[in-house]
N, C-alpha and C. Protein backbone atom coordinates (compact mmCIF):
# COMPACT_ATOMS: atom_id res chain seq x y z
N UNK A 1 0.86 -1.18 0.00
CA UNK A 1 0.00 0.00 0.00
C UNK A 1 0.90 1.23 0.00
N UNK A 2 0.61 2.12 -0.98
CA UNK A 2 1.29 3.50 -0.79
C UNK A 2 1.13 4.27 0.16
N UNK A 3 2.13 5.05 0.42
CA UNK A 3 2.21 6.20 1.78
C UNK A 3 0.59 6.85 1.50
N UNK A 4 0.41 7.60 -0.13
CA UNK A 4 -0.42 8.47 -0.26
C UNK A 4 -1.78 8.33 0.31
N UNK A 5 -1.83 6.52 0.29
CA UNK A 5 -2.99 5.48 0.34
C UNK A 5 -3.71 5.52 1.82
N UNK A 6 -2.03 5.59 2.75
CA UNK A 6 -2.37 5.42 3.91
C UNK A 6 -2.50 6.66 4.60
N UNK A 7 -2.63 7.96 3.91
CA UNK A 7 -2.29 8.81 4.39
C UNK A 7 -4.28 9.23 4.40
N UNK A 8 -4.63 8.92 2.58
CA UNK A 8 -5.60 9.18 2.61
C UNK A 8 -6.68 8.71 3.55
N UNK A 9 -6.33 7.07 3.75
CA UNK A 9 -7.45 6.41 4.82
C UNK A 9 -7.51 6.86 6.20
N UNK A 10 -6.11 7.49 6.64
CA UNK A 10 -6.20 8.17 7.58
C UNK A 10 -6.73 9.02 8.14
N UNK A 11 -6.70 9.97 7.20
CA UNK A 11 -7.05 11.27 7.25
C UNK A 11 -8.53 11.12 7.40
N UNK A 12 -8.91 10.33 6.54
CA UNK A 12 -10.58 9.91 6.13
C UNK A 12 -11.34 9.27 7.69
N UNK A 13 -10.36 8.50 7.73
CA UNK A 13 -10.98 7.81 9.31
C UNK A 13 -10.77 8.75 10.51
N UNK A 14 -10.26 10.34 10.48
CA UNK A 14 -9.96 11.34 10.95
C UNK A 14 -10.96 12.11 10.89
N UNK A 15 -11.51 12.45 9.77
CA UNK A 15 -12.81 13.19 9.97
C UNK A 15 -13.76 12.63 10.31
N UNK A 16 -13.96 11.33 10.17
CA UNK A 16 -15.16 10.17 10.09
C UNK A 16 -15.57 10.16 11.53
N UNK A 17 -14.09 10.14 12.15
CA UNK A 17 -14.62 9.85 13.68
C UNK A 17 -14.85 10.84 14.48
N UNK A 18 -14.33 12.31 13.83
CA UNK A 18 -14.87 13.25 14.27
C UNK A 18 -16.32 13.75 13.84
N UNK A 19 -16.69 13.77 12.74
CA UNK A 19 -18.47 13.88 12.77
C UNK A 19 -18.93 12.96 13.16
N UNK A 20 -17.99 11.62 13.45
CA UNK A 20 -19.60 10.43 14.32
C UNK A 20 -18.61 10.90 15.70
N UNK A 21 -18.31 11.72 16.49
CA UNK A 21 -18.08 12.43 17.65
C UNK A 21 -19.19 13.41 18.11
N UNK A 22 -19.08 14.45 17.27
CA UNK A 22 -19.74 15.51 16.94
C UNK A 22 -21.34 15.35 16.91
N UNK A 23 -21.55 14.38 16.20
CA UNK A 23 -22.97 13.98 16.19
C UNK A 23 -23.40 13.24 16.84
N UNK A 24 -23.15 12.11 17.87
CA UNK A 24 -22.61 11.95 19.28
C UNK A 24 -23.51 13.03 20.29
N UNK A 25 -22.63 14.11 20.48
CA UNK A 25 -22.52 14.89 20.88
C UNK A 25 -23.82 15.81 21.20
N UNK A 26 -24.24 15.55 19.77
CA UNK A 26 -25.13 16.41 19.54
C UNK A 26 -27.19 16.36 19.42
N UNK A 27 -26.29 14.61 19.74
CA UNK A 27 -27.58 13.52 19.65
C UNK A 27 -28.04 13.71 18.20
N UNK A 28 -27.70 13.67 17.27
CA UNK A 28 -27.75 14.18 15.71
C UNK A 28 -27.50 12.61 14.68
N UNK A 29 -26.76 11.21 15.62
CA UNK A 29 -25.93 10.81 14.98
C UNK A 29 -26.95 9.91 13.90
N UNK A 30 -28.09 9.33 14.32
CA UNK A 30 -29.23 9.22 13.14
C UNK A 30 -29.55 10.37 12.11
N UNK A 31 -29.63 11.45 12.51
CA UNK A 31 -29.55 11.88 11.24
C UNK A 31 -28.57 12.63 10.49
N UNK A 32 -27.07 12.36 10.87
CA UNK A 32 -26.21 12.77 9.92
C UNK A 32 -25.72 11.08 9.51
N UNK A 33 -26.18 10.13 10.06
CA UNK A 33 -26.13 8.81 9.11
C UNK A 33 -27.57 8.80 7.99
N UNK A 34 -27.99 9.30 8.00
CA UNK A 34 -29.12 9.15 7.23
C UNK A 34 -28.84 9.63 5.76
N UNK A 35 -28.38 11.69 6.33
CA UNK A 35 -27.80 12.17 5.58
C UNK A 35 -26.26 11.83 4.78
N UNK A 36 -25.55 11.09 5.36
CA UNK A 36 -23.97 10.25 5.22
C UNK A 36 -24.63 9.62 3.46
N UNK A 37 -25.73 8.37 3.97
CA UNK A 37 -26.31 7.83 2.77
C UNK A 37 -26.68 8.20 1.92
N UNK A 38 -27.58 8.92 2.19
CA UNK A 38 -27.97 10.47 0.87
C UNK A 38 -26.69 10.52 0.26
N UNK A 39 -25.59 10.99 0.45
CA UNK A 39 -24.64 11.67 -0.15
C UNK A 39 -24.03 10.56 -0.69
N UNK A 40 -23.63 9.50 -0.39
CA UNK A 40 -23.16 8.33 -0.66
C UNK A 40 -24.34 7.58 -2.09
N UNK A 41 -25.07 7.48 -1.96
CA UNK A 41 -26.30 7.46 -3.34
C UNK A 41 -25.76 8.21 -3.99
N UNK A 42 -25.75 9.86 -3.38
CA UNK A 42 -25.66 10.75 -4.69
C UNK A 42 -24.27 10.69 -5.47
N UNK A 43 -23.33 10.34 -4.65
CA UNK A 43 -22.11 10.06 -4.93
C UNK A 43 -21.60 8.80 -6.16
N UNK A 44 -22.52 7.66 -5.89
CA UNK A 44 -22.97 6.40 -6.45
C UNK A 44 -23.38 6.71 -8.27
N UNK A 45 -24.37 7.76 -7.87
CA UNK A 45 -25.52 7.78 -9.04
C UNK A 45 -24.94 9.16 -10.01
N UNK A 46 -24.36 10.24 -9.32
CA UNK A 46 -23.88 11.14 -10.27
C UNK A 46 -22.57 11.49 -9.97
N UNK A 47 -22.43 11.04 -11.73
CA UNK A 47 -21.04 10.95 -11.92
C UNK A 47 -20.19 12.71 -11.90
N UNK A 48 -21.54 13.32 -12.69
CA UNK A 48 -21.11 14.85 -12.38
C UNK A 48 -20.87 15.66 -11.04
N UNK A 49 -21.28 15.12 -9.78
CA UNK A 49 -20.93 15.28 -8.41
C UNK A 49 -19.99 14.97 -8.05
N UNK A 50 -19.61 13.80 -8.45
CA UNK A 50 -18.37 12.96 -8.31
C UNK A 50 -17.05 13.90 -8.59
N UNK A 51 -17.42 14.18 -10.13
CA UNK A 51 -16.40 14.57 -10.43
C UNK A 51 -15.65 15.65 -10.19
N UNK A 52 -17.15 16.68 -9.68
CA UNK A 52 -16.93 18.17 -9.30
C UNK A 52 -15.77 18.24 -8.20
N UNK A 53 -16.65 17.11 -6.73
CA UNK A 53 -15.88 16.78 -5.67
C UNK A 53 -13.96 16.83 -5.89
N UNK A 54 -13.79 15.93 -6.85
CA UNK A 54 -12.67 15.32 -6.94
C UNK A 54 -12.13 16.34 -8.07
N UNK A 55 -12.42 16.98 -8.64
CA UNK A 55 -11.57 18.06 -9.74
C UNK A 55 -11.13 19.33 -8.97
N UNK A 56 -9.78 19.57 -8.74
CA UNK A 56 -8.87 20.39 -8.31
C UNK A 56 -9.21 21.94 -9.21
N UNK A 57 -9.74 21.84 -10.47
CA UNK A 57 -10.02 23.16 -10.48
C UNK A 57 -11.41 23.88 -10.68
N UNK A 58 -12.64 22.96 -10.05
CA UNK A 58 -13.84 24.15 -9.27
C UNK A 58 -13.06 24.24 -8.31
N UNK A 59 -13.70 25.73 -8.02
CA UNK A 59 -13.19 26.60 -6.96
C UNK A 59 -13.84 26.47 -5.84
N UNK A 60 -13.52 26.79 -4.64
CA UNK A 60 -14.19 26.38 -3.37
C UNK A 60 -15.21 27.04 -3.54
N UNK A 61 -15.60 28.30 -3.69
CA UNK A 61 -17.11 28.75 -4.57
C UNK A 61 -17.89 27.90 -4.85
N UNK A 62 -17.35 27.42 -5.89
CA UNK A 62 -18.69 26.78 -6.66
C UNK A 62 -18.71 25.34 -6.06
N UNK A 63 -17.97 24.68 -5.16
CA UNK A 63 -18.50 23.82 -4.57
C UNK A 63 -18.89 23.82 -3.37
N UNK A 64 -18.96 25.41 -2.99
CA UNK A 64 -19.81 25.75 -2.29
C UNK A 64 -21.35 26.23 -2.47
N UNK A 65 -21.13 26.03 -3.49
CA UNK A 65 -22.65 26.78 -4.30
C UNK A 65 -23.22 25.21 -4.13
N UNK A 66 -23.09 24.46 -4.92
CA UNK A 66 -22.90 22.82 -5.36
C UNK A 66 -23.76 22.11 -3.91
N UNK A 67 -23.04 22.37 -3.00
CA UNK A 67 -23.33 22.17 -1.80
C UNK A 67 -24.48 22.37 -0.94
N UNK A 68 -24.12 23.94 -1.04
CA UNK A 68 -25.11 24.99 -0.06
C UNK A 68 -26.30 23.97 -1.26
N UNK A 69 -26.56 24.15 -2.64
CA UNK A 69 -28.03 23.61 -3.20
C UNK A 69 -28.02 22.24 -2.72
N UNK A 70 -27.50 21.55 -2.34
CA UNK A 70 -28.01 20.16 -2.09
C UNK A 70 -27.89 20.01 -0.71
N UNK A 71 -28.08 20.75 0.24
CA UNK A 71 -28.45 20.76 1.62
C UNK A 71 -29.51 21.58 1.25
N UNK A 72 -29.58 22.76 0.90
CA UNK A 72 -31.15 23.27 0.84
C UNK A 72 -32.04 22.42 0.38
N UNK A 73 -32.00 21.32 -0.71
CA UNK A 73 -33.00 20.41 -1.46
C UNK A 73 -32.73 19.15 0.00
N UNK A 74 -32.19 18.89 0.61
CA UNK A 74 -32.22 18.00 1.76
C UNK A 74 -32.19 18.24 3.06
N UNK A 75 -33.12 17.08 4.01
CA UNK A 75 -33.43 17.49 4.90
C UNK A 75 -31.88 17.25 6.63
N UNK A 76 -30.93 17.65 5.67
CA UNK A 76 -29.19 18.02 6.30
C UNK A 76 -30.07 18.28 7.90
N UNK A 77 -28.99 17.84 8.92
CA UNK A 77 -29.26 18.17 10.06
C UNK A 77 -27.52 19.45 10.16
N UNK A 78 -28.02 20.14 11.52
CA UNK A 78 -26.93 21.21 11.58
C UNK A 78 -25.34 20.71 11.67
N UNK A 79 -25.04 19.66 12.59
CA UNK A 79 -24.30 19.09 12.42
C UNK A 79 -23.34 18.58 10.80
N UNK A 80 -24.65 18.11 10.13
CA UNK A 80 -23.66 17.49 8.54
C UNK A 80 -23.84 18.89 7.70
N UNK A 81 -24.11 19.62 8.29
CA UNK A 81 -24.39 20.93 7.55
C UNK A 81 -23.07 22.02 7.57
N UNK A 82 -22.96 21.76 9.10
CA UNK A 82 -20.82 22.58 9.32
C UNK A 82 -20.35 21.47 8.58
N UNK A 83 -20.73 20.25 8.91
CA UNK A 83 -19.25 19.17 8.59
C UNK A 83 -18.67 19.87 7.13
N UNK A 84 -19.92 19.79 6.70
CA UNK A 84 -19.44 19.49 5.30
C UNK A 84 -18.87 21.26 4.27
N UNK A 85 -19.59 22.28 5.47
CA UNK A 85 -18.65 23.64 4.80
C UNK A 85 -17.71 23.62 5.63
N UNK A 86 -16.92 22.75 6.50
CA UNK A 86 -15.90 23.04 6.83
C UNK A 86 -14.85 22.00 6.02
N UNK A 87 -15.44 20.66 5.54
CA UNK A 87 -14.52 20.31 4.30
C UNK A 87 -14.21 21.12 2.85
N UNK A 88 -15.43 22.13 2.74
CA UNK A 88 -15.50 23.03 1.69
C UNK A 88 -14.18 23.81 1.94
N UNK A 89 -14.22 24.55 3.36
CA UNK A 89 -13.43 25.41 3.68
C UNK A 89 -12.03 25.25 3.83
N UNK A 90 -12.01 23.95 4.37
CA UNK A 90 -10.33 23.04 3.99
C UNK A 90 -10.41 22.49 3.15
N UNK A 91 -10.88 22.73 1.69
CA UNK A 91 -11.01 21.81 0.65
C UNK A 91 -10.14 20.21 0.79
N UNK A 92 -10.97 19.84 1.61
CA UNK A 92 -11.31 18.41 1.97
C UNK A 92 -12.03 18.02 1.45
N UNK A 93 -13.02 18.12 0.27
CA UNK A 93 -14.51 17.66 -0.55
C UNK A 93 -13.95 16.39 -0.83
N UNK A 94 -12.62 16.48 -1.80
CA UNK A 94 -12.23 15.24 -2.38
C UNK A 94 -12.72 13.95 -1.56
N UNK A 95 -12.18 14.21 0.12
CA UNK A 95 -12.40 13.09 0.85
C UNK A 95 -13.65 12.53 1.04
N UNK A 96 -14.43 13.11 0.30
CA UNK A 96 -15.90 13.10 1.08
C UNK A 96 -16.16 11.65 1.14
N UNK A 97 -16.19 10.69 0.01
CA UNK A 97 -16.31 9.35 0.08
C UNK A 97 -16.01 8.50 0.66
N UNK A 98 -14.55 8.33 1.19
CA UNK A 98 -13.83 7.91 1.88
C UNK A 98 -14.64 8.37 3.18
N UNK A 99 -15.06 9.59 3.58
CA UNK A 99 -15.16 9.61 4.88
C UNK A 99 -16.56 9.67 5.34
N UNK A 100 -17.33 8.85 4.07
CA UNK A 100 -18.51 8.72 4.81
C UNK A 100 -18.32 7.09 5.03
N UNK A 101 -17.77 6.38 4.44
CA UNK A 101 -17.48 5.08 4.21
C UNK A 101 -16.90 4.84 5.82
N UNK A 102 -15.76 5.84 6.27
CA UNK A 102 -15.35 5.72 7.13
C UNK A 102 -16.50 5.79 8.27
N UNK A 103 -17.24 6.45 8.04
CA UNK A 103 -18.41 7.16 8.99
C UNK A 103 -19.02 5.81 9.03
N UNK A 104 -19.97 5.35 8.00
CA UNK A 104 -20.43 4.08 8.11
C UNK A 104 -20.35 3.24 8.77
N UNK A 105 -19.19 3.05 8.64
CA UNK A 105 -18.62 1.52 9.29
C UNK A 105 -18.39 1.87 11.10
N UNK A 106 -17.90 3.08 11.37
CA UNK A 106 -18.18 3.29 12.77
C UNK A 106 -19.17 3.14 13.21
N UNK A 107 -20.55 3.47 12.75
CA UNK A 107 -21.84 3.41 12.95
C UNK A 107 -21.87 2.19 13.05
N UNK A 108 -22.07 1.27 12.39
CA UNK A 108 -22.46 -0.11 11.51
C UNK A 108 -21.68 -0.92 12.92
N UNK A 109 -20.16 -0.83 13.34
CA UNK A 109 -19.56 -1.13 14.11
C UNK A 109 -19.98 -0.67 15.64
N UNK A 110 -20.49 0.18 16.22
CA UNK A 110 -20.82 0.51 16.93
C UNK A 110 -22.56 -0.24 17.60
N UNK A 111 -22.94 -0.53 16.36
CA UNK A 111 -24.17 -0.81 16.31
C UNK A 111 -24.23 -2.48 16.69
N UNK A 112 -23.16 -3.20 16.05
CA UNK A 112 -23.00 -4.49 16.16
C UNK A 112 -23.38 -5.15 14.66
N UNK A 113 -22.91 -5.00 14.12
CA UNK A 113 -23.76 -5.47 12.84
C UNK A 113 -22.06 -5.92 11.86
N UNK A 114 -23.08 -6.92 11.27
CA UNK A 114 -21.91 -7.55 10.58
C UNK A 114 -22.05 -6.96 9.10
N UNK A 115 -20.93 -7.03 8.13
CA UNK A 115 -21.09 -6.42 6.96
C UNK A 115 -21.28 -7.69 5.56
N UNK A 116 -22.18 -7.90 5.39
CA UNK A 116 -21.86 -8.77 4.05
C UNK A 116 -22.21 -8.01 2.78
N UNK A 117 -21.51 -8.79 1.57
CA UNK A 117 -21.33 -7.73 0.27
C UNK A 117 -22.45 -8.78 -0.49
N UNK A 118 -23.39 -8.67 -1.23
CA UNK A 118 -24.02 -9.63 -2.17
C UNK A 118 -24.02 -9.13 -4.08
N UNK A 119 -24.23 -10.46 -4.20
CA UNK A 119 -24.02 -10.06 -6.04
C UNK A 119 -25.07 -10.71 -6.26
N UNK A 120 -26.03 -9.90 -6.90
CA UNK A 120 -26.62 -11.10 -7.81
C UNK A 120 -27.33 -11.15 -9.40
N UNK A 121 -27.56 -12.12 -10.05
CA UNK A 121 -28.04 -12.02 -11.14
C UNK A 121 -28.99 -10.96 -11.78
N UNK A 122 -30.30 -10.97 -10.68
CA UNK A 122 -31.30 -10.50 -10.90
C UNK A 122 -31.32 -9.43 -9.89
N UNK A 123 -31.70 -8.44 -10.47
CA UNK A 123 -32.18 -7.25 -9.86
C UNK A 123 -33.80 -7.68 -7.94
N UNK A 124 -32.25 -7.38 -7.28
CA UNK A 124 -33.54 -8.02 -6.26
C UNK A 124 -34.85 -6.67 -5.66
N UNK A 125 -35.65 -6.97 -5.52
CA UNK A 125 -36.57 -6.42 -4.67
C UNK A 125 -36.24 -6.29 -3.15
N UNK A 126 -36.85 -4.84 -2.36
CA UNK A 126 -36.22 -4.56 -0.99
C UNK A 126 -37.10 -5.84 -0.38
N UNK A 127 -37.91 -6.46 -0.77
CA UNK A 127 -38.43 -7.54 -0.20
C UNK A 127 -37.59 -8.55 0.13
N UNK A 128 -36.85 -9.28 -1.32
CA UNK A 128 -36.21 -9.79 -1.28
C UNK A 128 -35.46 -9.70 -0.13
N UNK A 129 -34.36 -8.75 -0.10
CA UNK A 129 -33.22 -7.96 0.27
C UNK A 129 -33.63 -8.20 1.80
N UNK A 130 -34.74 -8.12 2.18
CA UNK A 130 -34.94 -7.99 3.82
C UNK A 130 -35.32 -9.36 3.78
N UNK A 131 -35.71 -10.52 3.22
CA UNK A 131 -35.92 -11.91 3.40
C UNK A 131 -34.26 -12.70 3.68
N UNK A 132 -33.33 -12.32 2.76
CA UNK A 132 -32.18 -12.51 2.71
C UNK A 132 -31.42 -11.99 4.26
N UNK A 133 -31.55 -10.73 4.39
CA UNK A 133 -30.77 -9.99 5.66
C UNK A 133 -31.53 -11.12 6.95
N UNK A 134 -32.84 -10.91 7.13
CA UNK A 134 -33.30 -11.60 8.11
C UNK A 134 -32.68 -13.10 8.25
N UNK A 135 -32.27 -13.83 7.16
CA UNK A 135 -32.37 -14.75 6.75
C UNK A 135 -30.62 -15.27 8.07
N UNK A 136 -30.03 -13.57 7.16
CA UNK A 136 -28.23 -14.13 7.40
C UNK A 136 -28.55 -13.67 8.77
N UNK A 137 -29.21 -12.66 9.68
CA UNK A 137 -29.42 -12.47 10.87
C UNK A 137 -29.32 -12.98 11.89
N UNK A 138 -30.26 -14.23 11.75
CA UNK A 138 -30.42 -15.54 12.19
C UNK A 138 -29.57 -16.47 12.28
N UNK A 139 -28.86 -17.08 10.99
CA UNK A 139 -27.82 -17.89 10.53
C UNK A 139 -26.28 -17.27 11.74
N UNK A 140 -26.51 -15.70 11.83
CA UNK A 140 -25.14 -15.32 12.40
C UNK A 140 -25.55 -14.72 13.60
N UNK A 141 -26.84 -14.62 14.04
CA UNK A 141 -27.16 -14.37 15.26
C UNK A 141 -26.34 -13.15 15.47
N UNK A 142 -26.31 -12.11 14.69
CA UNK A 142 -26.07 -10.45 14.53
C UNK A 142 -26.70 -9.72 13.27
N UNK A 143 -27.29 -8.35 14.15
CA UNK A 143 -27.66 -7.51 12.90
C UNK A 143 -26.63 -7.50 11.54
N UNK A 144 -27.15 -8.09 10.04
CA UNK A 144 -26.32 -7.89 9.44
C UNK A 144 -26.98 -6.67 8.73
N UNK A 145 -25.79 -5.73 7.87
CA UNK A 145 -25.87 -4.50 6.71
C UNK A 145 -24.92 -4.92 5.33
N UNK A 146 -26.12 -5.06 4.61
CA UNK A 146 -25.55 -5.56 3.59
C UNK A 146 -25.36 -4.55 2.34
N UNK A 147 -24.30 -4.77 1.62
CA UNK A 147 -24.12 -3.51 0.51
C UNK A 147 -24.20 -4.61 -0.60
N UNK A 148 -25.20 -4.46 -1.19
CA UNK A 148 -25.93 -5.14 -2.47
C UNK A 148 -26.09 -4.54 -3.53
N UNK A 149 -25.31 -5.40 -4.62
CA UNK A 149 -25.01 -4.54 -6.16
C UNK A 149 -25.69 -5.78 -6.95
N UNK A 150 -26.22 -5.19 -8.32
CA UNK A 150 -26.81 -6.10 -9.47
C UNK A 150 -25.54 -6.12 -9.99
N UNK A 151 -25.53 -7.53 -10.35
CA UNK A 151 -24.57 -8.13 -11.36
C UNK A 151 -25.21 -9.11 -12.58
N UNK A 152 -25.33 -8.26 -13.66
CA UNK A 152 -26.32 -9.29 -14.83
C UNK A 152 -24.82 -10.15 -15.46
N UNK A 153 -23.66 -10.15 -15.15
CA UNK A 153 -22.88 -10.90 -15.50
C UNK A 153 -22.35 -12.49 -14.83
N UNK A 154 -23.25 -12.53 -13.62
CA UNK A 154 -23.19 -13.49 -12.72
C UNK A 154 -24.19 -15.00 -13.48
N UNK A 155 -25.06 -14.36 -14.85
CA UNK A 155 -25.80 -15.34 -15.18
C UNK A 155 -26.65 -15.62 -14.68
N UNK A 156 -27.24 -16.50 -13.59
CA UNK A 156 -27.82 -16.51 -12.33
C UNK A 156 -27.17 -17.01 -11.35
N UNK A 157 -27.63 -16.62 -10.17
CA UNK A 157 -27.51 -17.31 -8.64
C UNK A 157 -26.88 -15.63 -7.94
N UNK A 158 -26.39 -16.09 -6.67
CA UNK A 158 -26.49 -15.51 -5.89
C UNK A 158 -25.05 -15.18 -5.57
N UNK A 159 -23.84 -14.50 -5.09
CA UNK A 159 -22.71 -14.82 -4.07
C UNK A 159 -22.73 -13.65 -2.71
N UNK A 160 -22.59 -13.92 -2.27
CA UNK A 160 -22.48 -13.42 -0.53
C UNK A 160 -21.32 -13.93 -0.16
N UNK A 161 -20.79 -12.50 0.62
CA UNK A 161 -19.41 -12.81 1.22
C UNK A 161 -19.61 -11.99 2.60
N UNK A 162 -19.51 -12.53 3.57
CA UNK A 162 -19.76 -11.84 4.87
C UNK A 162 -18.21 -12.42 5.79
N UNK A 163 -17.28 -11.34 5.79
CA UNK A 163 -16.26 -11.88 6.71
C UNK A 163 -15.14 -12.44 5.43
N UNK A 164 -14.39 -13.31 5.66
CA UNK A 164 -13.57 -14.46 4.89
C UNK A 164 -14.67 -15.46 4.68
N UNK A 165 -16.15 -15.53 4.87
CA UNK A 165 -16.76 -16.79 4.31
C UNK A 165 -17.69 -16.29 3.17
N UNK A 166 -17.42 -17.00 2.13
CA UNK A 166 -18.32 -16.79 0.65
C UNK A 166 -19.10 -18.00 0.04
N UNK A 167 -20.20 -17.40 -0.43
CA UNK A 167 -20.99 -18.28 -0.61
C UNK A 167 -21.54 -17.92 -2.03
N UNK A 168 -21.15 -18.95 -2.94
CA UNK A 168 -21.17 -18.43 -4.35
C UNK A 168 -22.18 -19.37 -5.15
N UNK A 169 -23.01 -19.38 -5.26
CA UNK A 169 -24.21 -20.04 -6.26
C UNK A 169 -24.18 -19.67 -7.45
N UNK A 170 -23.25 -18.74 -8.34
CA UNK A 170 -23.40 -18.08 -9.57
C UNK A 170 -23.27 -19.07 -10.42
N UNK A 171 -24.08 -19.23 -11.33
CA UNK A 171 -23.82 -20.31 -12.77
C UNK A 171 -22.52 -19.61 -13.45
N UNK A 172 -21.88 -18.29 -13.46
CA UNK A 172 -20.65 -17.59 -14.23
C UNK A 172 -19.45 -19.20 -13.27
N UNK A 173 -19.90 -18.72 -11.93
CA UNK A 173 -18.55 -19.38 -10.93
C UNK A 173 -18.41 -20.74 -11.43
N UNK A 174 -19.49 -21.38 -11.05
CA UNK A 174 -19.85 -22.89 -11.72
C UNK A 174 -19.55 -23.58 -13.19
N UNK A 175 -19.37 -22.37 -13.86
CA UNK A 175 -18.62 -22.50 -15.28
C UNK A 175 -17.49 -22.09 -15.45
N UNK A 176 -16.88 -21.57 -14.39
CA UNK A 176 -15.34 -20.84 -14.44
C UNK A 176 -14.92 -22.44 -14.20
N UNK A 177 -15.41 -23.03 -13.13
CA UNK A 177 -15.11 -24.49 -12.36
C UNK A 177 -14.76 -25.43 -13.24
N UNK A 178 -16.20 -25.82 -13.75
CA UNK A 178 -16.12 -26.54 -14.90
C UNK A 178 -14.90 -26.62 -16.02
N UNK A 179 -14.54 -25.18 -16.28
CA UNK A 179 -13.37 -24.47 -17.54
C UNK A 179 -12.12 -25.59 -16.50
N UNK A 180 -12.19 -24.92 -15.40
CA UNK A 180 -10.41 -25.15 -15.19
C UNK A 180 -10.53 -26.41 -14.81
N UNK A 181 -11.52 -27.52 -14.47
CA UNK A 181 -11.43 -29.11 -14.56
C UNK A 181 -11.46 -29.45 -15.54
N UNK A 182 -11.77 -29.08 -16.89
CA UNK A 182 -11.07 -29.61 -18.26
C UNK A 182 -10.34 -28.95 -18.67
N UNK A 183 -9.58 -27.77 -18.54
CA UNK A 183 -8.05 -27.85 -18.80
C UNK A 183 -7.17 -28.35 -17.65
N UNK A 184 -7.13 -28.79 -16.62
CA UNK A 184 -6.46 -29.69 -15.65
C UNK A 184 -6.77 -31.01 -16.19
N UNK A 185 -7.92 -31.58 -16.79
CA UNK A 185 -7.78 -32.89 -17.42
C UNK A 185 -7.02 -33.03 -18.61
């Protein structure tokens, strides 16, 4: 891992633990996790946010403008409301991802909850999604939070990885299998 790498996760897990301090503090910390997600979606879904964040030449202006409009269109508590003009103000924006990620997982960790990642074929329903969570809940006897992505390249089935244990049902995996037992034969 590079210095720059470790410098960044640092730094990131530096602010992270200071707004889940702050909001703490402020009894706020539900809703600057609420708001954390918001931004993390928006982060996800537009690439033009993304990029604004991370491009060295908008000016702290205009990603203060950028900003100030997407806390006015959201319901920001006061808390994620400094956080985030005071990353404006130390143009810290770049970090923003990193340090909600960081934020997350303090929460998530704090909370007791285990993290599993899922893939799957088909576009699941939040039905689904909460049949599944309840499902691993049980199985691990801890709140799990799962970060669930569509994968139409998986073919069908399912993979879940919670911890070092994975659990891969994908017909892609099952044919990767297949491949390398007939070129080993």
């Amino acid at each position: 891992m590079s210095s720059k790498s470790t410098f960044t996760n640092s730094t990131s897990r530096s602010y992270a633990l200071a707004i889940y301090e702050l909001a703490q503090e402020n009894s706020e910390l539900n809703e600057v996790e609420n708001g954390m997600n918001s931004l993390k979606e928006l982060l996800n879904k537009s690439s033009d946010f993304k990029e604004m964040i991370l491009n060295p030449i908008v000016t702290k202006e205009e990603k203060n403008n950028v900003i100030t409009e997407i806390i006015n269109r959201s319901s920001f508590c006061e808390t994620l409301k400094k956080f985030l003009g005071f990353l404006i103000n130390k143009n810290r924006l770049f970090y923003l991802n990193q340090i909600i990620d960081s934020f997350l997982n303090f929460v998530s960790t704090k909370k007791g909850e285990l993290k599993a990642k899922l893939l799957s074929s088909k576009k699941l329903t939040a039905e689904e999604l909460e049949k599944i969570r309840n499902e691993l809940s049980k199985d691990f006897k801890s709140p799990i939070k799962i970060d669930y992505k569509h994968d139409p390249d998986l073919i069908a089935g399912l993979v879940i990885q919670i911890g070092s244990m994975m659990v891969d049902t994908s017909i892609k995996s099952k044919l990767r299998q297949l491949e390398k037992n007939m070129i080993e034969a």
